[in-house]
PDB file of N, CA and C in Angstrom:
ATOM      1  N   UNK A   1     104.517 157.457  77.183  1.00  0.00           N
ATOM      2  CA  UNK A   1     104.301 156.080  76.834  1.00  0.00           C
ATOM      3  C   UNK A   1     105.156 155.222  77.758  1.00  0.00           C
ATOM      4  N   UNK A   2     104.219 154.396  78.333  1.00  0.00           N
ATOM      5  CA  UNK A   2     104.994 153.152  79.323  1.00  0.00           C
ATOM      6  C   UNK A   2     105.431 152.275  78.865  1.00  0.00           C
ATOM      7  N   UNK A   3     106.727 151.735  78.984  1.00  0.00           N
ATOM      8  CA  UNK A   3     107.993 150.240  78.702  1.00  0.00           C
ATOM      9  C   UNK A   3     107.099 149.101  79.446  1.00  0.00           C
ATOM     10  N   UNK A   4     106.768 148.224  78.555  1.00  0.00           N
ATOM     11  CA  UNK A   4     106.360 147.209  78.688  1.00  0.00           C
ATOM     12  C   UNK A   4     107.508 146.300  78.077  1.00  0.00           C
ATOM     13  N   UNK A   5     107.219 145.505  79.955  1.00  0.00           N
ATOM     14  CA  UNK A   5     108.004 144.209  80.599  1.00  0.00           C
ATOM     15  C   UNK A   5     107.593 143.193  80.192  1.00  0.00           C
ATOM     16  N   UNK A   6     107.929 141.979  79.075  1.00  0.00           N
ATOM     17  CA  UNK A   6     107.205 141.156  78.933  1.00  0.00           C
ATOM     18  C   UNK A   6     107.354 140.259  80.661  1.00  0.00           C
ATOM     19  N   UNK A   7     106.194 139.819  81.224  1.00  0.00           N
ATOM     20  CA  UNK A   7     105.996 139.075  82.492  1.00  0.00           C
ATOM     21  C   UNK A   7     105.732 137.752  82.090  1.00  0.00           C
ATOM     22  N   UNK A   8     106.653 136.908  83.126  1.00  0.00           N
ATOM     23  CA  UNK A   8     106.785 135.640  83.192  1.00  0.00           C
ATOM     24  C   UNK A   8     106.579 134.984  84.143  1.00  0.00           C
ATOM     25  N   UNK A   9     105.231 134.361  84.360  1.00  0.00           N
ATOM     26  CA  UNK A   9     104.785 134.115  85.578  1.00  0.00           C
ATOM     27  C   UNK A   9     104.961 132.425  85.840  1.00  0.00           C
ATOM     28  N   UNK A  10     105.489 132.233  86.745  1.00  0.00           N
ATOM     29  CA  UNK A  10     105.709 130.618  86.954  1.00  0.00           C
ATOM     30  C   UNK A  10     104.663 130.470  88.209  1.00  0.00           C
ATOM     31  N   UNK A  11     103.977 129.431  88.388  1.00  0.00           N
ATOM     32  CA  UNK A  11     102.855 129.113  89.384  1.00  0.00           C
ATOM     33  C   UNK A  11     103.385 128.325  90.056  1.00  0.00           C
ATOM     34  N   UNK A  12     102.722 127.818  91.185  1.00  0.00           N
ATOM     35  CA  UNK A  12     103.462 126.207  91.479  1.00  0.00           C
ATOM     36  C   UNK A  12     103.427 125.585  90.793  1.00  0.00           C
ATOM     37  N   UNK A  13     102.315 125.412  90.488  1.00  0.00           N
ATOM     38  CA  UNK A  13     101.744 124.229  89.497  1.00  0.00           C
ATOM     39  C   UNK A  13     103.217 124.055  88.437  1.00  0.00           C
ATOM     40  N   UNK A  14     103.009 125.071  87.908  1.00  0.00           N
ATOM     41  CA  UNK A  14     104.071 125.042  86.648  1.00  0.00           C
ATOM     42  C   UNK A  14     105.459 124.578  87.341  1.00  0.00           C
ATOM     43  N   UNK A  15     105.898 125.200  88.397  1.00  0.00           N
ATOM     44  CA  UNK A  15     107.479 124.798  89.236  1.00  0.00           C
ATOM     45  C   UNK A  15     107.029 123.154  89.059  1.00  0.00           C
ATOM     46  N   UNK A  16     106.087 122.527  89.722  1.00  0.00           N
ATOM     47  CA  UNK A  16     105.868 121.330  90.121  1.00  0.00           C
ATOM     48  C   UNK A  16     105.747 120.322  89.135  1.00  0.00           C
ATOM     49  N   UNK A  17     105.274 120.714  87.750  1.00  0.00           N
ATOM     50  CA  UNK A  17     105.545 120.019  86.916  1.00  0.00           C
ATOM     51  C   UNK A  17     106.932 119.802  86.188  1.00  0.00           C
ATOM     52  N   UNK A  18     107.155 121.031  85.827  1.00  0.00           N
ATOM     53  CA  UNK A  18     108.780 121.002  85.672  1.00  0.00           C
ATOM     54  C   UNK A  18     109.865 120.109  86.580  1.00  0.00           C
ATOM     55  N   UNK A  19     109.579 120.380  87.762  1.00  0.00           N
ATOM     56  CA  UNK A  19     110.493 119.092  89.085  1.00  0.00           C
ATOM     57  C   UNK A  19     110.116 117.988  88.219  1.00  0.00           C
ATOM     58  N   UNK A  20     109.193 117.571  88.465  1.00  0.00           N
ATOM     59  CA  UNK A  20     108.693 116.162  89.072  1.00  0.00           C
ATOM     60  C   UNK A  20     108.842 115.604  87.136  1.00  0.00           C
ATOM     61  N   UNK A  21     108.655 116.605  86.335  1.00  0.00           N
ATOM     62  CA  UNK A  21     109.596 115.739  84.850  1.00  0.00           C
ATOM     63  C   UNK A  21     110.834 115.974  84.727  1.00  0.00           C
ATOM     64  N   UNK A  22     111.800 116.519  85.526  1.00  0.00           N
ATOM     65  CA  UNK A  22     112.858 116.720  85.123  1.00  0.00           C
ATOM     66  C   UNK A  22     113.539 116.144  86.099  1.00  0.00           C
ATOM     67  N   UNK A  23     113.296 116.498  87.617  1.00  0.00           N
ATOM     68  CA  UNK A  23     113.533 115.658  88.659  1.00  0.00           C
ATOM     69  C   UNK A  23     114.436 116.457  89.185  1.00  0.00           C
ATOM     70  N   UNK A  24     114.602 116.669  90.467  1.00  0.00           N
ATOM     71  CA  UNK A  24     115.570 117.137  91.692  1.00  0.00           C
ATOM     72  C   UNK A  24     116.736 116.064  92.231  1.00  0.00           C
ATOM     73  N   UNK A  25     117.299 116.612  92.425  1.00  0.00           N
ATOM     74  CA  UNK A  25     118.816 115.322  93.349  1.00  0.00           C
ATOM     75  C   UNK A  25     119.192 116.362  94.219  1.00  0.00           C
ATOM     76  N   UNK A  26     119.178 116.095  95.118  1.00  0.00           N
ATOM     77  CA  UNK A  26     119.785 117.294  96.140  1.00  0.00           C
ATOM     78  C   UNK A  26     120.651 116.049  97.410  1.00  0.00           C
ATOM     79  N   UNK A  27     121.772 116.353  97.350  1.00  0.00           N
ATOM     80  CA  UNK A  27     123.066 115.383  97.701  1.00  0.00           C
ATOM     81  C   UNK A  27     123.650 116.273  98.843  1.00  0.00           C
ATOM     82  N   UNK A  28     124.171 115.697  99.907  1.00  0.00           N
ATOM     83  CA  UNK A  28     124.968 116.219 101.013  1.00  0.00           C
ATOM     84  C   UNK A  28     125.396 115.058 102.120  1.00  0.00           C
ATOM     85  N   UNK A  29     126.854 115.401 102.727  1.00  0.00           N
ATOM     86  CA  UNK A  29     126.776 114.646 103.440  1.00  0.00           C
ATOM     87  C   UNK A  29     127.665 115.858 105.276  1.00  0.00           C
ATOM     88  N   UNK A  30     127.266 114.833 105.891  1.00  0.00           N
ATOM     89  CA  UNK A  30     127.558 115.221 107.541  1.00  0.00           C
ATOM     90  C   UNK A  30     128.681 114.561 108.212  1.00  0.00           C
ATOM     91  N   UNK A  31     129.261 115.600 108.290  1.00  0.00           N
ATOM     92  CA  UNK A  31     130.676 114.467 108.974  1.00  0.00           C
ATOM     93  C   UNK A  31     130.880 115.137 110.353  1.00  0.00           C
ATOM     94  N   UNK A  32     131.200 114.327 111.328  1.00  0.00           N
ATOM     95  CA  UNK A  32     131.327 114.896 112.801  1.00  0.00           C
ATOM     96  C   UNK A  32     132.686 114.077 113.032  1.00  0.00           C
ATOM     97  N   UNK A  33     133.254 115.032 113.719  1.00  0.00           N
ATOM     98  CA  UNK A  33     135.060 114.720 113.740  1.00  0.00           C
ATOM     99  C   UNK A  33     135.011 115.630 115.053  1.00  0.00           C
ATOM    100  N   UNK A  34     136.407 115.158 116.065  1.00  0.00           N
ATOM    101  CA  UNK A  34     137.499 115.552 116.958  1.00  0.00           C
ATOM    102  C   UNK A  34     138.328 115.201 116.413  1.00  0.00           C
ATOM    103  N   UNK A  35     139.604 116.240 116.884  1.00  0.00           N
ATOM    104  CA  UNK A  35     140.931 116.458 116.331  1.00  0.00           C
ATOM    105  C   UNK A  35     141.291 115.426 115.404  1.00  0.00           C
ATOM    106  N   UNK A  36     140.751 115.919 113.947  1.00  0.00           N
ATOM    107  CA  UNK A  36     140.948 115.173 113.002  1.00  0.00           C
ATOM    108  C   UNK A  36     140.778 113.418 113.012  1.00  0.00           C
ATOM    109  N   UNK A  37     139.348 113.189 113.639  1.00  0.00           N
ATOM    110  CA  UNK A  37     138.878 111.748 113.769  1.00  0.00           C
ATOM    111  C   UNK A  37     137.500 111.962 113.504  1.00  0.00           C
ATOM    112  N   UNK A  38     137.095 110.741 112.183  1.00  0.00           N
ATOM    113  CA  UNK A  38     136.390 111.084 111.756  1.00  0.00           C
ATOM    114  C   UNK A  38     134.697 109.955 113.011  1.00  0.00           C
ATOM    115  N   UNK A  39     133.997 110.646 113.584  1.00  0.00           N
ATOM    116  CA  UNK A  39     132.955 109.874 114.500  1.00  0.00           C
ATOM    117  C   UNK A  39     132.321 109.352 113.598  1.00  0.00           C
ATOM    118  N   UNK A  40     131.187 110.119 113.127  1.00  0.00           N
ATOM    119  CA  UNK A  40     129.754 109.744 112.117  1.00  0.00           C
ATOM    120  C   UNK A  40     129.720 110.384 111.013  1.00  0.00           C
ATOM    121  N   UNK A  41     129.501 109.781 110.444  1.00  0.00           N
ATOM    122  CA  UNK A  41     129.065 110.484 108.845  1.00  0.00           C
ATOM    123  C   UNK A  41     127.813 109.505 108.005  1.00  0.00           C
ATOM    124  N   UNK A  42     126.860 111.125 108.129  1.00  0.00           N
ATOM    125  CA  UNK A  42     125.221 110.954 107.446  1.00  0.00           C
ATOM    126  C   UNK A  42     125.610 111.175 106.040  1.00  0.00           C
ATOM    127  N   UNK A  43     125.173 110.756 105.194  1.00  0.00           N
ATOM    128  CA  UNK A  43     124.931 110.669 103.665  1.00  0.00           C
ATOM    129  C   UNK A  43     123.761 110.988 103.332  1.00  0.00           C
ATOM    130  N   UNK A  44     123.421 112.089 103.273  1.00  0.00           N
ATOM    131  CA  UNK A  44     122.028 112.390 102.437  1.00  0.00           C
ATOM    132  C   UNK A  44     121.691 112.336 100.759  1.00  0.00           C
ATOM    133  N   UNK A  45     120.924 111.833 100.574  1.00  0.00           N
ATOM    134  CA  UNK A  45     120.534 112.314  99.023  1.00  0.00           C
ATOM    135  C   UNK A  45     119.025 112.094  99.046  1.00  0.00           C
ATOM    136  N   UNK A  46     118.567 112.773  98.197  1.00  0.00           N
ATOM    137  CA  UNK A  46     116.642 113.420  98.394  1.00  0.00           C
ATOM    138  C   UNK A  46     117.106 113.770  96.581  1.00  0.00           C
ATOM    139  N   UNK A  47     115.720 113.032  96.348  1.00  0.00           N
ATOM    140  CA  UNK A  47     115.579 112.768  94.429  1.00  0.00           C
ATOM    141  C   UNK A  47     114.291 112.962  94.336  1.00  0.00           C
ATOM    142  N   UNK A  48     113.592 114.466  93.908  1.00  0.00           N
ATOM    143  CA  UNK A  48     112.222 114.614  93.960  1.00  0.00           C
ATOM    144  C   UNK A  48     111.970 114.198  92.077  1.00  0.00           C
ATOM    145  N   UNK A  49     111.053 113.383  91.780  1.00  0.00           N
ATOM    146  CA  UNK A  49     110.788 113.087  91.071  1.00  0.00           C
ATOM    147  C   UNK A  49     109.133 112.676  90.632  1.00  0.00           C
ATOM    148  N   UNK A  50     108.915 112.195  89.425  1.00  0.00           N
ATOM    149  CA  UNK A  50     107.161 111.267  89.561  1.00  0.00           C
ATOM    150  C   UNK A  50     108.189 110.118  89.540  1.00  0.00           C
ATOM    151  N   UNK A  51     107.009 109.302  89.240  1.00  0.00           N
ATOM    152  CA  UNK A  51     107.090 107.799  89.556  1.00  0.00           C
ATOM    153  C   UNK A  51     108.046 107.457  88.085  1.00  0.00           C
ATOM    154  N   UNK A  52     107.325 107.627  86.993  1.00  0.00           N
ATOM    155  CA  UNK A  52     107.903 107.791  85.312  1.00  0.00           C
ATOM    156  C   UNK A  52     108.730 107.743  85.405  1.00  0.00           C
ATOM    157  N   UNK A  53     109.522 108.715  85.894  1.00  0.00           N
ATOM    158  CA  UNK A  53     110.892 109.345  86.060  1.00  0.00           C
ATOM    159  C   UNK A  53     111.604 108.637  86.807  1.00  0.00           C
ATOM    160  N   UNK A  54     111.062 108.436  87.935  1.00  0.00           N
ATOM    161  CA  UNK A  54     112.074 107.376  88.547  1.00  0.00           C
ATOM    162  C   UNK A  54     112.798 105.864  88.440  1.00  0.00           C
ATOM    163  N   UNK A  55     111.456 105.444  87.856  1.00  0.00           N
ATOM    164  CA  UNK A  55     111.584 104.262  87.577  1.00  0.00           C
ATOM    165  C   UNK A  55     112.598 104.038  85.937  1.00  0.00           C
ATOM    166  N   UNK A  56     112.270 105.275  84.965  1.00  0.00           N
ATOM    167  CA  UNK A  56     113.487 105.510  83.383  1.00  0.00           C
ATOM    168  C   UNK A  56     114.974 105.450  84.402  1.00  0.00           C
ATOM    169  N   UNK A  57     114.800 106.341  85.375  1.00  0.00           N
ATOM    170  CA  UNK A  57     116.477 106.543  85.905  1.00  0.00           C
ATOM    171  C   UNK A  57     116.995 104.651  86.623  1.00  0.00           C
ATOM    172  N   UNK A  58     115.810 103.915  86.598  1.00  0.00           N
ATOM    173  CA  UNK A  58     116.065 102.864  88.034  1.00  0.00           C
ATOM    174  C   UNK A  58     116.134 102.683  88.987  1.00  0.00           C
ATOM    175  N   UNK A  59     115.417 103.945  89.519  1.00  0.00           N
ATOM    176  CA  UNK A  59     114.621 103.798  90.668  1.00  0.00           C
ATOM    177  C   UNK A  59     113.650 103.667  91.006  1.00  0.00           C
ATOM    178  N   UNK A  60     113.352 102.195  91.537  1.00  0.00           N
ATOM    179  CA  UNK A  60     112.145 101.310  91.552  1.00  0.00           C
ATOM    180  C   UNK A  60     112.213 100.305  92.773  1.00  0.00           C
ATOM    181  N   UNK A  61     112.654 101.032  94.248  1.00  0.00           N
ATOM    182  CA  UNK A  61     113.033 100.041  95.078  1.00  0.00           C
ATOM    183  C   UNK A  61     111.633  99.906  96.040  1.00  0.00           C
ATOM    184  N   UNK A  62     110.766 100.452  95.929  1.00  0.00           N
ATOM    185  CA  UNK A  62     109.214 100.434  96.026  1.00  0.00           C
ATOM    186  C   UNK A  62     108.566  99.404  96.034  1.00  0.00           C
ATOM    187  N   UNK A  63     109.013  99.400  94.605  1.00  0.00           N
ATOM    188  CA  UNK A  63     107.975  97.759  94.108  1.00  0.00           C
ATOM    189  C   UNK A  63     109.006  96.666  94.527  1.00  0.00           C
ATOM    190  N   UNK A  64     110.059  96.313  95.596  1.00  0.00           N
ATOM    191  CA  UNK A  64     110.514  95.276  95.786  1.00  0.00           C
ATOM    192  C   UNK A  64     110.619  95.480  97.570  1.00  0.00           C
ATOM    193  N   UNK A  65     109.969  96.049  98.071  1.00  0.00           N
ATOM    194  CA  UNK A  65     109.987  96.555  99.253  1.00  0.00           C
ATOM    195  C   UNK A  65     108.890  95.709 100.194  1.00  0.00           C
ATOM    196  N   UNK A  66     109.072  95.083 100.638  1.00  0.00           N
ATOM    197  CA  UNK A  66     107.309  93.811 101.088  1.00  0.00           C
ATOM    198  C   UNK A  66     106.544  94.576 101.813  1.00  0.00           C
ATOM    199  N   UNK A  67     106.936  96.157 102.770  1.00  0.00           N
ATOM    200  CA  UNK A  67     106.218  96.653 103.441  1.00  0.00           C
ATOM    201  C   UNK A  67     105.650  97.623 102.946  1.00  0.00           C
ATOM    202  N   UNK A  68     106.305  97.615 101.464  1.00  0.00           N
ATOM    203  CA  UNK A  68     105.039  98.490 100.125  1.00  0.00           C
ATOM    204  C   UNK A  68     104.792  98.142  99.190  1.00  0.00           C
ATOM    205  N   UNK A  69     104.760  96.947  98.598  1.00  0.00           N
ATOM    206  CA  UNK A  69     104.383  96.555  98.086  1.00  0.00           C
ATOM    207  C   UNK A  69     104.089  95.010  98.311  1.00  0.00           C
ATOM    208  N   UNK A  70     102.608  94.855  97.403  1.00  0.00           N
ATOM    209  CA  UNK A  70     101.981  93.341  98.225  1.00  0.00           C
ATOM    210  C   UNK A  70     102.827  92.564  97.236  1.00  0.00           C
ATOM    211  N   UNK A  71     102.864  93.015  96.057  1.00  0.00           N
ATOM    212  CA  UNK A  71     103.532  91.689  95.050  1.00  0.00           C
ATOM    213  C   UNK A  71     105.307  91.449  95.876  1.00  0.00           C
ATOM    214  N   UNK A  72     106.346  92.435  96.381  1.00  0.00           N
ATOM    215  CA  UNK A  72     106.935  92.008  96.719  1.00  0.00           C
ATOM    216  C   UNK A  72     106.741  91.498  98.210  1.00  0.00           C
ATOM    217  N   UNK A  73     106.037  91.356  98.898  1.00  0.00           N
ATOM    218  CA  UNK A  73     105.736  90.390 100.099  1.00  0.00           C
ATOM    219  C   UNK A  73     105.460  89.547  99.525  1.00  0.00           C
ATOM    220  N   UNK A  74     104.753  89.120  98.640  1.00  0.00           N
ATOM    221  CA  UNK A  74     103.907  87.980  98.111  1.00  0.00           C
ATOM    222  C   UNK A  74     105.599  86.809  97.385  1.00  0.00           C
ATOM    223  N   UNK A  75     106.229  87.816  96.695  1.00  0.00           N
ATOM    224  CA  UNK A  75     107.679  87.340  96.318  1.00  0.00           C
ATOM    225  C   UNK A  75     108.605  86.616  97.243  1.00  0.00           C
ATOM    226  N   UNK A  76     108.912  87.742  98.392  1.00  0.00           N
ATOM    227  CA  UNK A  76     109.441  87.439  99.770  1.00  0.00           C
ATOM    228  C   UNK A  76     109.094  85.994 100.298  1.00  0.00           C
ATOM    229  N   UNK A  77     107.640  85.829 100.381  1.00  0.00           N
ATOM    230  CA  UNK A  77     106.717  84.898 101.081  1.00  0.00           C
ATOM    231  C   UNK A  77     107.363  83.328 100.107  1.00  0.00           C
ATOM    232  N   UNK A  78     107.367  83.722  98.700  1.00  0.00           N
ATOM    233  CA  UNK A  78     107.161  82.571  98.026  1.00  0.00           C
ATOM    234  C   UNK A  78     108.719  82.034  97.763  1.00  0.00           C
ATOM    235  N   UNK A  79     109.880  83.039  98.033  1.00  0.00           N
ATOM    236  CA  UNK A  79     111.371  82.711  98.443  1.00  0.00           C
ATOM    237  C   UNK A  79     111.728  81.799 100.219  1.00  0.00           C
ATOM    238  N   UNK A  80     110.998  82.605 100.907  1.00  0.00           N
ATOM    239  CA  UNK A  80     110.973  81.779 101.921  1.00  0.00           C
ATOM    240  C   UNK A  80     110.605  80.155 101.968  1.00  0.00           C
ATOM    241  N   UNK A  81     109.585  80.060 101.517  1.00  0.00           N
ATOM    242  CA  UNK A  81     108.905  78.610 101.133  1.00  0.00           C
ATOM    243  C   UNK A  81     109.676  77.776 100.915  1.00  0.00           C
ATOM    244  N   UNK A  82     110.375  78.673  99.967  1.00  0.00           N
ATOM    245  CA  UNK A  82     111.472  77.608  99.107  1.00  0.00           C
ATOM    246  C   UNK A  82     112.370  77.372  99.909  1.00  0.00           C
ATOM    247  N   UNK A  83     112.888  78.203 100.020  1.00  0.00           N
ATOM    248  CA  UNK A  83     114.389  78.064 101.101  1.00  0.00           C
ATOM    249  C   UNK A  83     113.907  77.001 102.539  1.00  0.00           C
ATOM    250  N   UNK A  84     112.493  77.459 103.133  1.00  0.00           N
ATOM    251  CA  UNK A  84     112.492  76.516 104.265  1.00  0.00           C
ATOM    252  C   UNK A  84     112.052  75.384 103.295  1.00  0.00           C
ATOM    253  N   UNK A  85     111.633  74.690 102.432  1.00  0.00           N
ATOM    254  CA  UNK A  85     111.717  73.373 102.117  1.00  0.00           C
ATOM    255  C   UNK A  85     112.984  72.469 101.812  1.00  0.00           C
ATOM    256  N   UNK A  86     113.534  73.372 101.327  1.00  0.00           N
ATOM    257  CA  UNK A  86     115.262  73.243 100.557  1.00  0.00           C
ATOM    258  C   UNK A  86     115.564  72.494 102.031  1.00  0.00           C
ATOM    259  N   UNK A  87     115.367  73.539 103.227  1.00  0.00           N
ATOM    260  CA  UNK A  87     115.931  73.146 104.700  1.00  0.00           C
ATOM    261  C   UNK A  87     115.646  71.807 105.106  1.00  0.00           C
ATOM    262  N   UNK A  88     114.009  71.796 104.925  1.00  0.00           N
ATOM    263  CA  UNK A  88     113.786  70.272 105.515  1.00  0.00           C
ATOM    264  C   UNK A  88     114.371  69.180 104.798  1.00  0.00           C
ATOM    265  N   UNK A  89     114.483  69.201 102.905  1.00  0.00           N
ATOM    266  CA  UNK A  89     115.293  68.130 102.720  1.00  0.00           C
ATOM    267  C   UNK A  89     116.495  68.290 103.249  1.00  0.00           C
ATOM    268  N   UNK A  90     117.252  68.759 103.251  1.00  0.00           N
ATOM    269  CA  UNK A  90     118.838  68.873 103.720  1.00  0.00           C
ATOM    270  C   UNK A  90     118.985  68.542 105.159  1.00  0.00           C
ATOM    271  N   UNK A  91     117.742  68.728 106.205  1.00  0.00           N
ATOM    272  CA  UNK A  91     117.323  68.077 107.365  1.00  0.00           C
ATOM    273  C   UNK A  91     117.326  66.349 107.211  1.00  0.00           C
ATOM    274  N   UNK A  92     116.158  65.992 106.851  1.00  0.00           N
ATOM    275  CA  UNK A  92     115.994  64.553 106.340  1.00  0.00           C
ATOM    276  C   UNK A  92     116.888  64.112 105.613  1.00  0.00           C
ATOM    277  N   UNK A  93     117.553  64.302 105.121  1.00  0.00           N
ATOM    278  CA  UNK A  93     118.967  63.502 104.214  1.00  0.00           C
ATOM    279  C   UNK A  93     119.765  63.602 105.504  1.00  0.00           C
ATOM    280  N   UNK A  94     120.209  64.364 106.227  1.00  0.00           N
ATOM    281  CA  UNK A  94     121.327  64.314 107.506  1.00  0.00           C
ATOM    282  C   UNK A  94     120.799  63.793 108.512  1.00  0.00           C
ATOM    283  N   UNK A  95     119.459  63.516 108.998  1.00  0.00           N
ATOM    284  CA  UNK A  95     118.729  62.508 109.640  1.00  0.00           C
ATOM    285  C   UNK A  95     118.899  61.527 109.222  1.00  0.00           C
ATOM    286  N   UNK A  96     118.569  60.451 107.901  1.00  0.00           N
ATOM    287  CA  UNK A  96     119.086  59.164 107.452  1.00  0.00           C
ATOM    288  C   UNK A  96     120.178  58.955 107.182  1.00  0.00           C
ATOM    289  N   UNK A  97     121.395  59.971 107.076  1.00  0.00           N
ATOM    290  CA  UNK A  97     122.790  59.568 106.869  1.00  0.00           C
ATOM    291  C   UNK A  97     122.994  59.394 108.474  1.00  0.00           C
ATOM    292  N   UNK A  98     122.663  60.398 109.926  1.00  0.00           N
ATOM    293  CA  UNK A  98     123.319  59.922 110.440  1.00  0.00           C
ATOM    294  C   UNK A  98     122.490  58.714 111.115  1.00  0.00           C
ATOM    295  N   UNK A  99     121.371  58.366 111.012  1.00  0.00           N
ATOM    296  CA  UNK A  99     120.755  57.098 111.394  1.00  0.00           C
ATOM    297  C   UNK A  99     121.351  55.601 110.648  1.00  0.00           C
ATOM    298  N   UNK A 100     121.558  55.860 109.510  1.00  0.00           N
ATOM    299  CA  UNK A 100     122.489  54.568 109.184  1.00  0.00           C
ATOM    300  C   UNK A 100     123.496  54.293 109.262  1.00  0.00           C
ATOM    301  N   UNK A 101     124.349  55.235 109.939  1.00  0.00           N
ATOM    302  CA  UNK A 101     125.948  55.489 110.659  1.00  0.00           C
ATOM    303  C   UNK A 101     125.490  55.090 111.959  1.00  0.00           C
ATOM    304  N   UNK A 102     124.310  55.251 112.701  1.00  0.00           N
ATOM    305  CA  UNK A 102     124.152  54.044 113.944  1.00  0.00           C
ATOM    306  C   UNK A 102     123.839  52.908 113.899  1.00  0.00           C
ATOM    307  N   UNK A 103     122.968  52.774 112.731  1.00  0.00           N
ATOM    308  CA  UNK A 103     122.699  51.814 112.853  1.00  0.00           C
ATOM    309  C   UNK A 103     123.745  50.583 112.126  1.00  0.00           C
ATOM    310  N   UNK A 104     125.363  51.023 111.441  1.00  0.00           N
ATOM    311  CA  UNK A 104     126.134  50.118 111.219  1.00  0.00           C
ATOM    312  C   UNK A 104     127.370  49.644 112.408  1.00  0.00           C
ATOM    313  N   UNK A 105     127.388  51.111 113.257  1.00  0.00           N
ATOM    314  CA  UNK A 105     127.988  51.014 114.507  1.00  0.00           C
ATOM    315  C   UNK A 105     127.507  49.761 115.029  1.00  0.00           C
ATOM    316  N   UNK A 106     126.320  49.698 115.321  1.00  0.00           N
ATOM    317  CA  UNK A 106     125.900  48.686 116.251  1.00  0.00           C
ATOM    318  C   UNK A 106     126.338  47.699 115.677  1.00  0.00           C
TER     319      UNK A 106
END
């Protein structure tokens, strides 16, 4: 009589669901030095996750990114506006302050 192994088969599939709900962080960093001087140092970190997941932890820099997302270009676009109008009054007010500072000179 043969010993039976209970078998536990994990698929990708199954690995891949498990990651992507539980989520990966895989952290490292690179340091390049002469005689104890530190040159460059890379900082890695890689966070395999779904989207769900990322966004519960607060990571959500995607959706504020203008070159991936249209609503934050569309955001970007509608901050600019503002700021260059803000400019032109603050233009035109320092145009008539200093135009009536010549024109009392005279």
């Amino acid at each position: 009589m043969g010993v039976e192994h209970p078998v536990q088969s994990n698929t990708i599939v199954d690995v891949l669901e498990k990651v992507l709900d539980k989520g990966v962080v895989v952290a490292g960093d690179i340091r390049v030095g002469i005689a104890d001087v530190e040159l460059l140092t890379i900082k890695i970190r890689l966070i395999v996750s779904s989207v769900d997941k990322a966004k519960e932890i607060g990571m959500d820099w995607w959706e504020n990114d203008p070159y991936l997302s249209s609503k934050a270009a569309d955001q970007n676009t509608k901050a600019l506006e503002e700021e260059n109008k803000k400019l032109h009054e603050r233009l035109e007010q320092l145009e008539r302050k200093l135009e009536s500072q010549s024109v009392e000179t005279r």
